[in-house]
Protein backbone atom coordinates (compact mmCIF):
# COMPACT_ATOMS: atom_id res chain seq x y z
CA UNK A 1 66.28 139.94 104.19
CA UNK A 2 65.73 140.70 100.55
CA UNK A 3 66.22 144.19 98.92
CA UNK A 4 64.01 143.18 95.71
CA UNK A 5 61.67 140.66 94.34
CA UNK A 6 61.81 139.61 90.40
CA UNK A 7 58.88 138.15 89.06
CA UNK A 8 57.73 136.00 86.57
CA UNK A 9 54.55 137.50 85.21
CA UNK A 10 52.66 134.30 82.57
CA UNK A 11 51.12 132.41 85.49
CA UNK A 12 52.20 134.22 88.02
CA UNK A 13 50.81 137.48 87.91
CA UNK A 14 48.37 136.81 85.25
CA UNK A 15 47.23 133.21 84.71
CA UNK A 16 47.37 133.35 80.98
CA UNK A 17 48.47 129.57 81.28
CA UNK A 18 45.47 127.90 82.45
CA UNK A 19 43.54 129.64 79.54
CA UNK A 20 45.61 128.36 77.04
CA UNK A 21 46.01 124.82 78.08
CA UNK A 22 42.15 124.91 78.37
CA UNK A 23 41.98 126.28 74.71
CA UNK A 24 44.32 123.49 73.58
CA UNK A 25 42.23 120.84 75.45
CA UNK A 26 38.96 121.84 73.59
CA UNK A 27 40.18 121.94 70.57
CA UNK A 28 42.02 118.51 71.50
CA UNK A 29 38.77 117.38 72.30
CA UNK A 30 36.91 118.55 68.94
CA UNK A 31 39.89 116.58 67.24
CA UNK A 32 38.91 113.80 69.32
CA UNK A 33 42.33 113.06 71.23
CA UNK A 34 42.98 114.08 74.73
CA UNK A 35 45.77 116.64 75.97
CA UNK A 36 47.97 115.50 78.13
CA UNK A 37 48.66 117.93 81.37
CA UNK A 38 52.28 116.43 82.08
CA UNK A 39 52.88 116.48 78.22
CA UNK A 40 52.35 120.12 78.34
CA UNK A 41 53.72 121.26 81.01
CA UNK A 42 56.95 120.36 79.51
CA UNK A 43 56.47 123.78 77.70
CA UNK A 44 55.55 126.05 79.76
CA UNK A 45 57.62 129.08 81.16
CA UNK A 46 60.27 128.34 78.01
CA UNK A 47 60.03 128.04 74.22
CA UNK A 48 60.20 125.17 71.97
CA UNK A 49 59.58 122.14 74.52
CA UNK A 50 56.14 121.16 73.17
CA UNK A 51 54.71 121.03 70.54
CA UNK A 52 50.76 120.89 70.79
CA UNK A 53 50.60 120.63 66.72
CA UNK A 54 53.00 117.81 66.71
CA UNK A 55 49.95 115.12 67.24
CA UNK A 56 48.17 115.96 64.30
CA UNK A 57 48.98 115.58 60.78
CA UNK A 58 47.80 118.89 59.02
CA UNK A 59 48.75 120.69 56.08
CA UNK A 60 50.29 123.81 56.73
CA UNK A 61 47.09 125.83 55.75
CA UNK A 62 44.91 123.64 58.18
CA UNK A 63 47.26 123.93 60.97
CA UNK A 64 47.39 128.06 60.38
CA UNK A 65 43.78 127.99 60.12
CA UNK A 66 43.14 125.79 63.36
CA UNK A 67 45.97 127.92 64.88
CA UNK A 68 44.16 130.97 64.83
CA UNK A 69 41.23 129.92 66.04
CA UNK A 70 42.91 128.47 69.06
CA UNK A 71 44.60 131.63 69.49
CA UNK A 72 41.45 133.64 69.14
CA UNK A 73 40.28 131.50 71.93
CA UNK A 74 43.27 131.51 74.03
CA UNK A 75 43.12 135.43 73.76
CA UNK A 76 39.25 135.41 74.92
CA UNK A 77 39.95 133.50 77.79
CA UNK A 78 42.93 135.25 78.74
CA UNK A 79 40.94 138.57 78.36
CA UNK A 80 38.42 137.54 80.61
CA UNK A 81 40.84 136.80 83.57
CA UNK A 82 41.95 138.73 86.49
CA UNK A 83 45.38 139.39 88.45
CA UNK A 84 46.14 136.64 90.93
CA UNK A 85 44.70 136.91 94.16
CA UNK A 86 47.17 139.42 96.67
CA UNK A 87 49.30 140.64 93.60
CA UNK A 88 48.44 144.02 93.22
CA UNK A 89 48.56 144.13 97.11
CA UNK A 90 51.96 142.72 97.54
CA UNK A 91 52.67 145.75 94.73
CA UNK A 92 52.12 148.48 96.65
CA UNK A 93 53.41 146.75 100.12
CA UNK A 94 56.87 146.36 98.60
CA UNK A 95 56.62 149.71 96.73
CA UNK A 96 55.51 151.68 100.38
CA UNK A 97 58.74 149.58 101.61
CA UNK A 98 61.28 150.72 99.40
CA UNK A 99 61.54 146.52 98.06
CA UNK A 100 62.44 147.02 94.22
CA UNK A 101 60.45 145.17 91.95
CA UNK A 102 61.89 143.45 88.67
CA UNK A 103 60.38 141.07 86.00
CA UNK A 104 62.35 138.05 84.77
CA UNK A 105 60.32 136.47 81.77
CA UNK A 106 60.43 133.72 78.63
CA UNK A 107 57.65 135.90 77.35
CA UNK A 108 58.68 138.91 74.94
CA UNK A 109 57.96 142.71 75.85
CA UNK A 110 55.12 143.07 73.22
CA UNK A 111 53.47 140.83 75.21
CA UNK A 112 54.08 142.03 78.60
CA UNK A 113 53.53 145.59 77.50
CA UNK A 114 49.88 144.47 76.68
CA UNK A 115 49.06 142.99 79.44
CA UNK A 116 50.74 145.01 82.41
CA UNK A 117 49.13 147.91 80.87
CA UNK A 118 45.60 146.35 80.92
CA UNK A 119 45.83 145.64 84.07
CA UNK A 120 47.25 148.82 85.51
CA UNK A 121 50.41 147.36 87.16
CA UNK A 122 53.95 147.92 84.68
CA UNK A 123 54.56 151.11 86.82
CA UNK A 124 55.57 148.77 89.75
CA UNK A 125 58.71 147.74 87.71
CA UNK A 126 61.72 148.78 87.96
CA UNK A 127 62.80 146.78 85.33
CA UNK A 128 62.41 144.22 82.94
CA UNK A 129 64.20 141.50 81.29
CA UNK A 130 62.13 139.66 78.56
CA UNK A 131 62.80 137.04 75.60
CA UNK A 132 64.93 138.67 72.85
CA UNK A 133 67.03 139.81 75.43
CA UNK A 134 69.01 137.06 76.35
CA UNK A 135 70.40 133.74 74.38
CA UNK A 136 68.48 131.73 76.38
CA UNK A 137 65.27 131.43 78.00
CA UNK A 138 64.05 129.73 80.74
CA UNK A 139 65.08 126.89 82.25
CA UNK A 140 68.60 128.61 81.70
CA UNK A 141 69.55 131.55 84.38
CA UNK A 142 70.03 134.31 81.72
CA UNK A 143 67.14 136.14 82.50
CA UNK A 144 67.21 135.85 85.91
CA UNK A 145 70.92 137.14 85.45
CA UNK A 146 69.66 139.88 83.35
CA UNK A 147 67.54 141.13 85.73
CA UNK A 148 69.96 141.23 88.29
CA UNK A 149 72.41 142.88 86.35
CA UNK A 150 69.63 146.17 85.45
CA UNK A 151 68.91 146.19 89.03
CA UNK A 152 72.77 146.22 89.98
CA UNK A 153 72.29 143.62 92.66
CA UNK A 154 73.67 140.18 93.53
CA UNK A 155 71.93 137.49 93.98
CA UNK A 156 71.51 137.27 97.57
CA UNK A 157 70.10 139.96 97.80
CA UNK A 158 66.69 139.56 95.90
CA UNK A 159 64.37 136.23 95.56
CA UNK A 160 62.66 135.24 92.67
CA UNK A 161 58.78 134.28 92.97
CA UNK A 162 57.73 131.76 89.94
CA UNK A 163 54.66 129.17 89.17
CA UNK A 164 56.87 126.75 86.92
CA UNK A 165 59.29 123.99 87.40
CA UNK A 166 61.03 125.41 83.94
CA UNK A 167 61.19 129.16 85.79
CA UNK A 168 61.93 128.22 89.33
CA UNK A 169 64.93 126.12 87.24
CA UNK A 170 65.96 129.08 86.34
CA UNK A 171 66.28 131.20 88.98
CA UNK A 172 67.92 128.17 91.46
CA UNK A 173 70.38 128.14 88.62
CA UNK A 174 70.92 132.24 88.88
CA UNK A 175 71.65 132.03 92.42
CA UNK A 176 68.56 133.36 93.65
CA UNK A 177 66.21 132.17 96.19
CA UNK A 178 62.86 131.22 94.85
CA UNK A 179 59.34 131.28 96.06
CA UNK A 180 56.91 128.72 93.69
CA UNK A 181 53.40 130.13 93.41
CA UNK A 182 52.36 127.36 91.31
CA UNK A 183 48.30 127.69 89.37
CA UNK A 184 46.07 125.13 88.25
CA UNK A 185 48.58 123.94 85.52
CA UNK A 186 51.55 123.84 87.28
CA UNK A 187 50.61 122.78 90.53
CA UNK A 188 51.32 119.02 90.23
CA UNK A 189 54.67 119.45 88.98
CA UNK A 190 57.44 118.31 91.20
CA UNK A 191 59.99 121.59 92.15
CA UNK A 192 63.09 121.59 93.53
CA UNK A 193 63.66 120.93 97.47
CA UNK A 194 65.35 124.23 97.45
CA UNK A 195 61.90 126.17 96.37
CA UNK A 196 59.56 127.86 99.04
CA UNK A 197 56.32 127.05 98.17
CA UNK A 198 53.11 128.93 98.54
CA UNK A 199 49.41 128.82 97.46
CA UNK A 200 48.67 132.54 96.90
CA UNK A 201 50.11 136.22 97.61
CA UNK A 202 47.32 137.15 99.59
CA UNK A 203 49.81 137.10 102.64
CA UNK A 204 52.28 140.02 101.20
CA UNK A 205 55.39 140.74 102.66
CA UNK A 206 54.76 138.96 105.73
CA UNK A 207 54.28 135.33 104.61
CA UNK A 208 57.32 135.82 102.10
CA UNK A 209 59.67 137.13 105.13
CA UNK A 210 58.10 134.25 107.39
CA UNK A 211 59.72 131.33 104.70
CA UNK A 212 63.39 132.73 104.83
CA UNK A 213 63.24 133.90 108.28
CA UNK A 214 63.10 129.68 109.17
């Protein structure tokens, strides 16, 4: 049904989105203005879609200074958090199963390498296509193509698994078959038709096989 699985990993694996937006939204809220959700979810999964500064009219040293505290905060938060419920578990299902297991993300490998390691889990992948890698990030395909390309597969034969309207965009556009996973922040955005949808991993292998096997 499918030989390997590429994943995105902000949101996905690790919810460092919901952190962030919930930084932003306090210090929106010290600032006195309100964030809006569908104003930022324009941004996330790519780069350069929204700004959150762009509503305030700061000198440069005021929005530095306000930017690292937000980022202090966002780091805190994201710190604090845990994998996604069944993620780990759908790890070592697919690994015990001989499924391959690729990463397909806007996010750069500084990044990723920080975070996979904390958590135990960048042993899983085979391999990984991140930011400065390709021309463009998500929406686009390239990554999704990327990833393909290191794991020497076409696209029918893997499915992508995403929590964004920007990444399922682009793996739909790379051929793949997608499974949304969306989390707090992403879950009232409107996918594509063509995505599978589900609310956790918790269900492994089987619940994944059970949506292409209709």
């Amino acid at each position: 049904m499918f030989e390997a699985m590429i994943f995105d990993f902000d949101g996905l694996i690790l919810d460092t989105e919901t952190p962030e937006f919930e930084a932003y939204e306090a210090f929106y809220q010290r600032q006195g203005r309100i964030l809006q959700l569908s104003e930022w979810q324009r941004g996330i999964g790519t780069w350069g879609a929204f700004d959150p500064w762009a509503a305030f009219n700061f000198s440069e040293a005021e929005r530095d200074g306000f930017h690292a505290q937000v980022r202090e905060d966002v780091l805190k938060r994201i710190g604090e958090a845990t994998l996604r419920e069944g993620v780990k578990e759908l790890f070592e299902e697919a690994k015990a199963e001989g499924i391959r297991i690729a990463m397909a993300t806007s996010s750069d490998w500084e990044w990723i390498d920080e975070w996979t390691g904390k958590h135990g889990i960048q042993q899983y992948f085979e391999v990984f296509a991140t930011r400065y890698e390709v021309p463009q990030v998500k929406p686009a395909p390239d990554l999704y193509l990327l990833a393909l390309s290191k794991l020497g597969l076409h696209a029918d034969q893997a499915i992508a698994i995403e929590d964004s309207f920007n990444g399922s965009t682009a793996a739909l556009g790379a051929g793949l078959r997608c499974v949304v996973v969306p989390n707090r922040v992403t879950s009232t955005q409107k996918f594509s038709a063509d995505c599978k949808r589900l609310e956790s991993l918790k269900g492994g292998l089987k619940d994944l096989r059970a949506l292409f096997a209709k």
